[in-house]
C-alpha atoms as a PDB file:
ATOM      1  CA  UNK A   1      -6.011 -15.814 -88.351  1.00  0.00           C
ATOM      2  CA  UNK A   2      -8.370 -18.383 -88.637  1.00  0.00           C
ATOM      3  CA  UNK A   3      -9.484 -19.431 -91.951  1.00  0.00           C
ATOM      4  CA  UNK A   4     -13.376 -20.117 -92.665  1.00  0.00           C
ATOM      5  CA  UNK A   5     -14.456 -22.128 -94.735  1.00  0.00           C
ATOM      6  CA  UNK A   6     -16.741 -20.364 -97.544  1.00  0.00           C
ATOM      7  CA  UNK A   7     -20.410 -20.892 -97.479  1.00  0.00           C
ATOM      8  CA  UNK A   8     -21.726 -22.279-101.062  1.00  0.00           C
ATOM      9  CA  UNK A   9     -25.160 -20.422-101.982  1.00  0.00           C
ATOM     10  CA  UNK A  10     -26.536 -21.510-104.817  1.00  0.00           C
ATOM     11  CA  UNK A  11     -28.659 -19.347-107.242  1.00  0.00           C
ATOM     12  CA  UNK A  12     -31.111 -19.903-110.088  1.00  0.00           C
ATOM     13  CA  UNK A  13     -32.342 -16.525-110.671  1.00  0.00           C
ATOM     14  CA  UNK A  14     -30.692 -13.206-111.123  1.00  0.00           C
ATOM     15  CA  UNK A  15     -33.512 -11.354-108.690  1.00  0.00           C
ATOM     16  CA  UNK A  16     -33.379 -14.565-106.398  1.00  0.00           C
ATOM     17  CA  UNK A  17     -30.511 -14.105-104.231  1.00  0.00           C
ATOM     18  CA  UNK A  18     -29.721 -14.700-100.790  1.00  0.00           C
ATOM     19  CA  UNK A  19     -30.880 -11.445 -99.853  1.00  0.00           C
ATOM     20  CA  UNK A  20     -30.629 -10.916 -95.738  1.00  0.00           C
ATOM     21  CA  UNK A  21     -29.241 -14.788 -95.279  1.00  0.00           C
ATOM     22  CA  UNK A  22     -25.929 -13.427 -96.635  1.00  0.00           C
ATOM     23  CA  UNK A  23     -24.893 -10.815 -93.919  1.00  0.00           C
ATOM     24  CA  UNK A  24     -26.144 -12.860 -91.313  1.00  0.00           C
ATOM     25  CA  UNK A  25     -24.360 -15.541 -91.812  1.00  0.00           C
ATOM     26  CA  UNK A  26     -20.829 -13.821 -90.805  1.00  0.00           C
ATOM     27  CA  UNK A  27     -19.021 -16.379 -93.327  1.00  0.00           C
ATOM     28  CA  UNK A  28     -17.557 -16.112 -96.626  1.00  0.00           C
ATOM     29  CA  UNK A  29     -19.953 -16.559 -99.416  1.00  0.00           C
ATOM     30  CA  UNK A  30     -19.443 -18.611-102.525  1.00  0.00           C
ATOM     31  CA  UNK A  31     -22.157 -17.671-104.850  1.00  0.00           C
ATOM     32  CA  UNK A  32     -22.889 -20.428-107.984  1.00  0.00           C
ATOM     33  CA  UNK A  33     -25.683 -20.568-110.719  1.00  0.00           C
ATOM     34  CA  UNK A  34     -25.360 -23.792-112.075  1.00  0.00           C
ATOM     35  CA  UNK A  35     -29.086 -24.860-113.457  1.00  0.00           C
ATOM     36  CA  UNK A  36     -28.608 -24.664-116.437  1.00  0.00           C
ATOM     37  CA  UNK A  37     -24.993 -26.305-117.009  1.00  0.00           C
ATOM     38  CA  UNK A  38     -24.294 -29.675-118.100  1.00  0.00           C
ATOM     39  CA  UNK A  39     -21.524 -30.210-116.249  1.00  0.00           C
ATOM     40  CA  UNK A  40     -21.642 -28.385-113.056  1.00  0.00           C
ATOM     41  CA  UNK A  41     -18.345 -26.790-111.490  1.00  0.00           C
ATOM     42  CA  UNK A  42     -19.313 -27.107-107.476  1.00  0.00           C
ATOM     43  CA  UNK A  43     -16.798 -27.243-104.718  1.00  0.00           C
ATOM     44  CA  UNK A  44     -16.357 -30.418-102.884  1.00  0.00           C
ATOM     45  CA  UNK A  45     -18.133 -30.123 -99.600  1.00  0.00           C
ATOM     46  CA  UNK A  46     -14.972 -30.386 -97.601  1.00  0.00           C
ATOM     47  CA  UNK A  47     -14.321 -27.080 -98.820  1.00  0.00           C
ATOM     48  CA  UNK A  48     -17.542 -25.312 -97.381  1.00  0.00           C
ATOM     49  CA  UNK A  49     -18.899 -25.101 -94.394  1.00  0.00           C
ATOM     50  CA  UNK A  50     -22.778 -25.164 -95.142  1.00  0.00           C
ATOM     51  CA  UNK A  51     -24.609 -24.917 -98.169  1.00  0.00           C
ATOM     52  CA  UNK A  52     -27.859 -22.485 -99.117  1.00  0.00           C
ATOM     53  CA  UNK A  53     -30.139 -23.235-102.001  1.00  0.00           C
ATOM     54  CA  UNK A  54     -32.672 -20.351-102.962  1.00  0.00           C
ATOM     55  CA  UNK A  55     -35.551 -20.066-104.895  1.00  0.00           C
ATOM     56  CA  UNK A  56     -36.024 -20.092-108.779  1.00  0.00           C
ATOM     57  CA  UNK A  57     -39.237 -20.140-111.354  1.00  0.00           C
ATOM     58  CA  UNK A  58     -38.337 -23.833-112.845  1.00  0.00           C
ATOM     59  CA  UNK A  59     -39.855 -27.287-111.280  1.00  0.00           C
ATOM     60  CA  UNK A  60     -37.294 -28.908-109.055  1.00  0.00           C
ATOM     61  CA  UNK A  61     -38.142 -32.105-111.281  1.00  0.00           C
ATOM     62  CA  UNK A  62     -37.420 -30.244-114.943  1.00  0.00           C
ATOM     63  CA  UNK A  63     -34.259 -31.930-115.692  1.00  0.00           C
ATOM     64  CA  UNK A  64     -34.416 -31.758-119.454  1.00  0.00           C
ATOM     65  CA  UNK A  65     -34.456 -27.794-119.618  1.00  0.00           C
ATOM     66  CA  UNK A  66     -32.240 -27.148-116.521  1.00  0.00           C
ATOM     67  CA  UNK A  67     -29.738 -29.758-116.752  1.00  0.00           C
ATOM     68  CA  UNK A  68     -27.903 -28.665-113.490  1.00  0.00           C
ATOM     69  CA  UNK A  69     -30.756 -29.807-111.139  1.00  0.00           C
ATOM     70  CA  UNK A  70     -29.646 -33.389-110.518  1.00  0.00           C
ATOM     71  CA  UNK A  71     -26.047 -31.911-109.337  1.00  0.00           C
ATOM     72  CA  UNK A  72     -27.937 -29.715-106.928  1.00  0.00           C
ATOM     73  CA  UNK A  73     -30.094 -32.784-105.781  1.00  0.00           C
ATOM     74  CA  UNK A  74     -27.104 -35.011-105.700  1.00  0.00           C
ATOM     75  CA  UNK A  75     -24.893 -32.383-103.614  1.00  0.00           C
ATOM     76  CA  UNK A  76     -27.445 -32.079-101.303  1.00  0.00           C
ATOM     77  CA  UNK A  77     -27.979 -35.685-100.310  1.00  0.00           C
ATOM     78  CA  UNK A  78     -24.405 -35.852-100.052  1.00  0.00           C
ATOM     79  CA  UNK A  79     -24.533 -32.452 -97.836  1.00  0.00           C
ATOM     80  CA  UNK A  80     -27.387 -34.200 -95.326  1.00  0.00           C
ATOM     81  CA  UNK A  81     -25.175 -37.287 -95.279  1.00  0.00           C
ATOM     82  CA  UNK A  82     -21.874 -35.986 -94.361  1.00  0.00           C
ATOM     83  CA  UNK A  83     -23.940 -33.799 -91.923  1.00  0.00           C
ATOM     84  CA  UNK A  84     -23.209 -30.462 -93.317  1.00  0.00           C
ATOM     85  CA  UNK A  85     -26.016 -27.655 -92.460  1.00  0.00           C
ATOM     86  CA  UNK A  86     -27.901 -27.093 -95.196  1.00  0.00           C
ATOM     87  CA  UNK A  87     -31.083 -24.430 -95.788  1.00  0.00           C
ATOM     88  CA  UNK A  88     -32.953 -24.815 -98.734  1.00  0.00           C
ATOM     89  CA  UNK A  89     -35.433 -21.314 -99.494  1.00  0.00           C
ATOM     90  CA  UNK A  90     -38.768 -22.244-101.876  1.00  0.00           C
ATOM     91  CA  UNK A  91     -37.111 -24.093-105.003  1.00  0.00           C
ATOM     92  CA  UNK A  92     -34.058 -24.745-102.778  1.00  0.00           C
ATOM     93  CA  UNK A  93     -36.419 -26.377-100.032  1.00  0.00           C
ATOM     94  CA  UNK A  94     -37.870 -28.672-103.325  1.00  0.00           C
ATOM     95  CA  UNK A  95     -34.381 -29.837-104.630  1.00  0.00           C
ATOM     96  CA  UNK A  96     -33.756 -30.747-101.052  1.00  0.00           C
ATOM     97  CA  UNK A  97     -37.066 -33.095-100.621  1.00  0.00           C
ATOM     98  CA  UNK A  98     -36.676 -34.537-103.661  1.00  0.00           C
ATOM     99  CA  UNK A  99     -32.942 -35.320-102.835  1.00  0.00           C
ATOM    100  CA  UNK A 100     -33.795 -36.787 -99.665  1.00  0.00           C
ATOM    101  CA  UNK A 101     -36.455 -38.976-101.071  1.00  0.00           C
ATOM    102  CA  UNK A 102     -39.366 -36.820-101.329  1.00  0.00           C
ATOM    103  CA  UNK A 103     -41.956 -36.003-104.255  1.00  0.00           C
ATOM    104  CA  UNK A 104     -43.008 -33.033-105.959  1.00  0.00           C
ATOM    105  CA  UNK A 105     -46.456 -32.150-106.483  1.00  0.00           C
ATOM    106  CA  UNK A 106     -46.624 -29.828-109.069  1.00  0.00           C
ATOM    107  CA  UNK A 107     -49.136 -27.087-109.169  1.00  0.00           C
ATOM    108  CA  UNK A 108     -50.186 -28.280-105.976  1.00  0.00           C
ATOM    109  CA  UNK A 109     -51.586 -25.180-104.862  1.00  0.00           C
ATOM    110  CA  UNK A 110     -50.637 -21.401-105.660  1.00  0.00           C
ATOM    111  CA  UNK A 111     -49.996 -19.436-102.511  1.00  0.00           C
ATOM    112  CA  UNK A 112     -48.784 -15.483-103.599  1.00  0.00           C
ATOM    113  CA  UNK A 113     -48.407 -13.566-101.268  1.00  0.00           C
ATOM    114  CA  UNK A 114     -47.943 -12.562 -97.354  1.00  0.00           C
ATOM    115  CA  UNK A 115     -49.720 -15.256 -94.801  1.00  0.00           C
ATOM    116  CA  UNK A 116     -49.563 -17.173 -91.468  1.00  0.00           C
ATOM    117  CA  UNK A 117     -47.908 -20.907 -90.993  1.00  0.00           C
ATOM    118  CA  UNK A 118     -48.570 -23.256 -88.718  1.00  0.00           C
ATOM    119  CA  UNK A 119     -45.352 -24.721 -86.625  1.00  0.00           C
ATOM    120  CA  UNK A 120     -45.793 -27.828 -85.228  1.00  0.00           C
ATOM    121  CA  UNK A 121     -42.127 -28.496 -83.979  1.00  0.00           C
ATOM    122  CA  UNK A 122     -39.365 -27.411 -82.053  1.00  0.00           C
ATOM    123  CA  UNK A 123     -36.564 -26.141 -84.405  1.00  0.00           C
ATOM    124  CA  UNK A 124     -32.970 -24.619 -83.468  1.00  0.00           C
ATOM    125  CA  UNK A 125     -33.539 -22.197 -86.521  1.00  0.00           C
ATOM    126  CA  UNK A 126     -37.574 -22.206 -87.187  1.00  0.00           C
ATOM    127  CA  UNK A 127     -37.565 -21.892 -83.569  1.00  0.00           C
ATOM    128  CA  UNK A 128     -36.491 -17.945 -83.533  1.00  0.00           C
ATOM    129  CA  UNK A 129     -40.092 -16.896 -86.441  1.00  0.00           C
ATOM    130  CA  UNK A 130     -42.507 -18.164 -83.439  1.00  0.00           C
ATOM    131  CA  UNK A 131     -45.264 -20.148 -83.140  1.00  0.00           C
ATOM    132  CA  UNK A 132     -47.524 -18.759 -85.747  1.00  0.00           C
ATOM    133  CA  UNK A 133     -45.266 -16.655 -87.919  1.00  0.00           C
ATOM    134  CA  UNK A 134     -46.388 -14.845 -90.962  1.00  0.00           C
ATOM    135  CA  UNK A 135     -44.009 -15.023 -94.276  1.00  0.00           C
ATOM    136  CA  UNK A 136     -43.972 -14.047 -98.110  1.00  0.00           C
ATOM    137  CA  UNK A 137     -45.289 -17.453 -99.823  1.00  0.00           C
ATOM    138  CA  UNK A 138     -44.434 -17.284-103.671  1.00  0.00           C
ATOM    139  CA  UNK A 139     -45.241 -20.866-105.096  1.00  0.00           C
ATOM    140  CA  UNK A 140     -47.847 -23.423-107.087  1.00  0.00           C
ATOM    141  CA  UNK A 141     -45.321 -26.668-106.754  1.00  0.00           C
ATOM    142  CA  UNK A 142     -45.049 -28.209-103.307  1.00  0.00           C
ATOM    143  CA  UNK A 143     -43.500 -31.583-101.943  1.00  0.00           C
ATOM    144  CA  UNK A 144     -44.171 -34.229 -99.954  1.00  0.00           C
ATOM    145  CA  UNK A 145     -42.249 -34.804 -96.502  1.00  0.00           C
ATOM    146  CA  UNK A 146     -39.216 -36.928 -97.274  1.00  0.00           C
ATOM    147  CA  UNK A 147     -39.099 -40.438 -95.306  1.00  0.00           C
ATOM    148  CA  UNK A 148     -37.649 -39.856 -91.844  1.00  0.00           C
ATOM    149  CA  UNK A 149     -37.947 -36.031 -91.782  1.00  0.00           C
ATOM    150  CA  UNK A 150     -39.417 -33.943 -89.626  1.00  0.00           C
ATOM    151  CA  UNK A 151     -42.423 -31.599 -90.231  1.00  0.00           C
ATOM    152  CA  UNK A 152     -42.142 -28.300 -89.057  1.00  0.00           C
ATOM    153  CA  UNK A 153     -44.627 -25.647 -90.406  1.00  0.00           C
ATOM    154  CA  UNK A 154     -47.670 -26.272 -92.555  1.00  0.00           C
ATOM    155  CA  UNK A 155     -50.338 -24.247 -94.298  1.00  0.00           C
ATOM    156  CA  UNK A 156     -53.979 -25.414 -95.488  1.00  0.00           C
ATOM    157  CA  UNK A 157     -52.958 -25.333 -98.993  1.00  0.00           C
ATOM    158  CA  UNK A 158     -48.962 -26.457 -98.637  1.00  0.00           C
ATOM    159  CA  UNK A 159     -48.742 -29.210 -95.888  1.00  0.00           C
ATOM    160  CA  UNK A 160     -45.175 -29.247 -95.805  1.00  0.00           C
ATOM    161  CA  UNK A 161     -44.146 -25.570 -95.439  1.00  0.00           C
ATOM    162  CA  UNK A 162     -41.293 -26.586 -93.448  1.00  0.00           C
ATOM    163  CA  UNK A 163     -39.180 -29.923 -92.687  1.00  0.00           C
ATOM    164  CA  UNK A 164     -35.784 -31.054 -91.397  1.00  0.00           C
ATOM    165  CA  UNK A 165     -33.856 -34.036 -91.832  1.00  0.00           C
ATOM    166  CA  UNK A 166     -30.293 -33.739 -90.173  1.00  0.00           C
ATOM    167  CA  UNK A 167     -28.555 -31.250 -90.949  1.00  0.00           C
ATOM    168  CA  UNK A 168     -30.741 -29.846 -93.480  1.00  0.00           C
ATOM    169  CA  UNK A 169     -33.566 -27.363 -92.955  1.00  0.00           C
ATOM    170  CA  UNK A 170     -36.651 -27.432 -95.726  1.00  0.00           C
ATOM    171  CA  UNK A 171     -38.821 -23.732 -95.835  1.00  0.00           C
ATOM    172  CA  UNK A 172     -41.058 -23.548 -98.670  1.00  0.00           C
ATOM    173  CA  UNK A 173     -41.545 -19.869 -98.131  1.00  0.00           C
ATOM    174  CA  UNK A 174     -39.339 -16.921 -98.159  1.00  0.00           C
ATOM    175  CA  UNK A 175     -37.267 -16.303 -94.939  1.00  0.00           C
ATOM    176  CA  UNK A 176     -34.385 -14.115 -97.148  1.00  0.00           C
ATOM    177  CA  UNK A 177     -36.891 -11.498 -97.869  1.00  0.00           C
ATOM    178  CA  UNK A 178     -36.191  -8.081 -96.876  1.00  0.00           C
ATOM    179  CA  UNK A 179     -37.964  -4.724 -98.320  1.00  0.00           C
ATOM    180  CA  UNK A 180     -35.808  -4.077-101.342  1.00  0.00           C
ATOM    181  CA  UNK A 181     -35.743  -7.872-102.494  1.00  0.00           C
ATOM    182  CA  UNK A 182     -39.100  -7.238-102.203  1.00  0.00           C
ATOM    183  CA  UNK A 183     -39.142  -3.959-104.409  1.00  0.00           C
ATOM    184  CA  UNK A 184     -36.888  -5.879-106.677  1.00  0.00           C
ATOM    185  CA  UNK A 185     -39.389  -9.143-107.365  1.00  0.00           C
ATOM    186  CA  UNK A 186     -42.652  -6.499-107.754  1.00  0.00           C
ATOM    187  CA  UNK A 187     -40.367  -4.675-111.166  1.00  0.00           C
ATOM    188  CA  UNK A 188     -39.697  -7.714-112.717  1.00  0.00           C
ATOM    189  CA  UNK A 189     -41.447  -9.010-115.299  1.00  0.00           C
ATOM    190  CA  UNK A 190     -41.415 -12.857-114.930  1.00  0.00           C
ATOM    191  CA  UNK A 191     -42.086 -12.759-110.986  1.00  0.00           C
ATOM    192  CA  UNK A 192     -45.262 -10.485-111.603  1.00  0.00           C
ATOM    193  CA  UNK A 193     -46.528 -11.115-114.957  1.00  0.00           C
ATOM    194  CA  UNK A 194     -49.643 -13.555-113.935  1.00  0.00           C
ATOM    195  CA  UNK A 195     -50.508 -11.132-110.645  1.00  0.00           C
ATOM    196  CA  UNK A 196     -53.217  -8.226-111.179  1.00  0.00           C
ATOM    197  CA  UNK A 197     -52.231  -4.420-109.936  1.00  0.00           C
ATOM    198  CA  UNK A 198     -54.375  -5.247-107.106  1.00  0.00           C
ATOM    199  CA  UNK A 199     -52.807  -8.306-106.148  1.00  0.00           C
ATOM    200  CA  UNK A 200     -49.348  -6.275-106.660  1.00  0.00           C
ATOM    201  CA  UNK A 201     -51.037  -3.680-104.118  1.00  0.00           C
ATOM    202  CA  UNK A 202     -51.628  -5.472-101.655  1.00  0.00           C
ATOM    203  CA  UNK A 203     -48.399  -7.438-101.846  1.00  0.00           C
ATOM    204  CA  UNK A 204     -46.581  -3.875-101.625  1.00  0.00           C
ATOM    205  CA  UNK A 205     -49.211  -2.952 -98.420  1.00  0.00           C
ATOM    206  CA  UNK A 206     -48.908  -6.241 -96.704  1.00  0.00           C
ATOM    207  CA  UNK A 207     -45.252  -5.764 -97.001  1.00  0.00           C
ATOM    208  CA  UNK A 208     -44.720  -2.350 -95.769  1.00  0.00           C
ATOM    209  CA  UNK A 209     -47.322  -3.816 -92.252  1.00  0.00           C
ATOM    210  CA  UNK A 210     -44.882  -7.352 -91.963  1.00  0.00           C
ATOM    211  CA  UNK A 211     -41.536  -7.120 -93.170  1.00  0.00           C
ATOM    212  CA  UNK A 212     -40.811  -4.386 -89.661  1.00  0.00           C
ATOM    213  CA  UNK A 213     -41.628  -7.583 -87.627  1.00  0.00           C
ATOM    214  CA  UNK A 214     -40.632 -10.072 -89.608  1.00  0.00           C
ATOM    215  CA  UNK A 215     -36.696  -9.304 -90.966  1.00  0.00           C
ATOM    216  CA  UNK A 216     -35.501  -8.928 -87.627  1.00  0.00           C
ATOM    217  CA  UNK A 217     -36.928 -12.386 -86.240  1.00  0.00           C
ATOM    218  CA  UNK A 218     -35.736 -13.593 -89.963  1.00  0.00           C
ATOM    219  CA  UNK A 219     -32.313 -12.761 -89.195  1.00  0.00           C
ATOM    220  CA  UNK A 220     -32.702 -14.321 -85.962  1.00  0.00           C
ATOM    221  CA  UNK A 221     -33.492 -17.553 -87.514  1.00  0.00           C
ATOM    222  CA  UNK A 222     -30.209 -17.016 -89.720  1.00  0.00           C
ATOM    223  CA  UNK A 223     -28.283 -16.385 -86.827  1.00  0.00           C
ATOM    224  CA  UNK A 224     -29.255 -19.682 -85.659  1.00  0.00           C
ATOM    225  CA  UNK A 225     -28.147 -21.659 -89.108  1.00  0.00           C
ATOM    226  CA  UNK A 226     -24.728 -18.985 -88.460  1.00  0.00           C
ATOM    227  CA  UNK A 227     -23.835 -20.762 -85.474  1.00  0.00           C
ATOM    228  CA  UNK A 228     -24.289 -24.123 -86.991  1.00  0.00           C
ATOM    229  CA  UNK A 229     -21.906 -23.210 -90.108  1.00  0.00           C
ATOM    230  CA  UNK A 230     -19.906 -21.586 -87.536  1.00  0.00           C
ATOM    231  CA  UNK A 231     -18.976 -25.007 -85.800  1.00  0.00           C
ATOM    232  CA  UNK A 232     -18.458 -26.738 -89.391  1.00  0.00           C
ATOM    233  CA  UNK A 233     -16.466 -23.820 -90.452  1.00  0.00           C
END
C-alpha cells in the first residue's frame, strides 16, 4: 500500500476549520493550532505533502499576542520555496502575502457577507469558481500583492482577493464554506457580535440562494489543489 504523505492544515479558531477542503482533498489530514505557542511543534515539510492555512479573527501582523504567527509565515515561505502546494483561506491567504513579501493593510475595508469577484487570470484551482464567482467575504484587513505574484480575483473594496506565487494559492474569501460551517459562524458569539439581526438575515438568506451553486464548484476547485498534493504526496 502506498503511503501518503499527511496534509498539514493549520487552524486558529475552533469554528474555523477546514470545513469541505478536508474531504476533498482524499489525503490524510494533520490538523495544528499553533498561534498562540511560543515554540511551535510543526512537521518538517518533507513529511507533508501540501499545507492549508485557514482563517482566524487576529491580524496576520499581531505577533506580540499570537506568538505562533512568524512560524506560520516562516513555514510558508519555506513551503513556496521548496515548491510544496500551499492554499491559504482569509487569515491563511494574509500569513501567506506577508510571508512572501507582501503588506497588510489593516482595516482596509470590511466586506461581510455573500458577493461577486472579479477573476482576472487563468488558475488550475480558481479556474473551476468561474469567471465571476460569488463567495462568503468575512474580513476588514487585506494585503497587498506580494512581488512576483500573480493576481487572480479582485473586488472594489479588496484588490487582491486572490493571488498565486508558485506553488501557493492566496483567496481572501471563503472557498471551505459549506451550509453548516455556515450555521456554525452565525451561533457564535465573536464571529457575529458587531453584525445587526438584519445583517445576520440576510447572511442566512443569501446563503440558503448561493451555497447550492457554489459548494459543488468549491469542491471542484479543491479537487484541483487534490491533484496537486496528490503528485507531492
Amino acid at each position: 500500500m502506498t503511503h501518503v504523505r499527511p496534509v498539514l492544515v493549520l487552524t486558529h479558531a475552533a469554528y474555523e476549520g477546514p470545513g469541505l477542503i478536508g474531504p476533498a482533498l482524499d489525503a490524510p489530514l494533520r490538523v495544528r493550532t499553533v498561534v498562540d505557542a511560543t515554540q511551535p511543534a510543526l512537521p518538517a515539510l518533507d513529511d507533508v505533502s501540501g499545507v492549508v492555512v485557514m482563517g482566524g479573527a487576529m491580524d496576520a501582523d499581531d505577533d506580540l499576542h499570537h506568538p505562533g504567527l512568524p512560524a506560520e509565515r516562516a513555514l510558508l515561505a519555506d513551503a513556496v520555496a521548496a515548491d510544496v502546494p500551499v492554499l491559504g483561506i482569509c487569515l491563511g491567504a494574509q500569513l501567506l502575502s506577508m510571508a512572501l513579501g507582501g503588506t497588510l493593510l489593516r482595516r482596509h475595508g470590511t466586506e461581510i457577507g455573500f458577493g461577486p469577484v472579479d477573476v482576472h487570470a487563468d488558475d488550475p484551482v480558481l479556474g473551476a469558481l468561474g469567471p465571476r464567482p460569488t463567495v462568503l467575504h468575512w474580513h476588514s484587513d487585506a494585503v497587498s500583492l506580494p512581488p512576483g505574484a500573480t493576481l487572480l480575483a479582485s473586488t472594489p473594496a479588496t484588490p487582491v482577493q486572490a493571488f498565486r506565487q508558485g506553488s501557493a494559492l492566496g483567496l481572501q474569501f471563503h472557498l471551505e464554506l459549506e451550509p453548516a460551517m455556515l450555521a456554525l459562524w452565525l451561533a457564535t458569539p465573536e464571529m457575529v457580535a458587531d453584525l445587526s439581526d438584519d445583517e445576520l438575515d440576510a447572511l442566512r438568506e443569501d446563503g440558503e440562494r448561493h451555497l447550492p451553486a457554489l459548494v459543488p464548484t468549491a469542491r471542484a476547485a479543491v479537487a484541483a489543489f487534490a491533484d496537486q498534493v496528490r503528485r507531492r504526496g
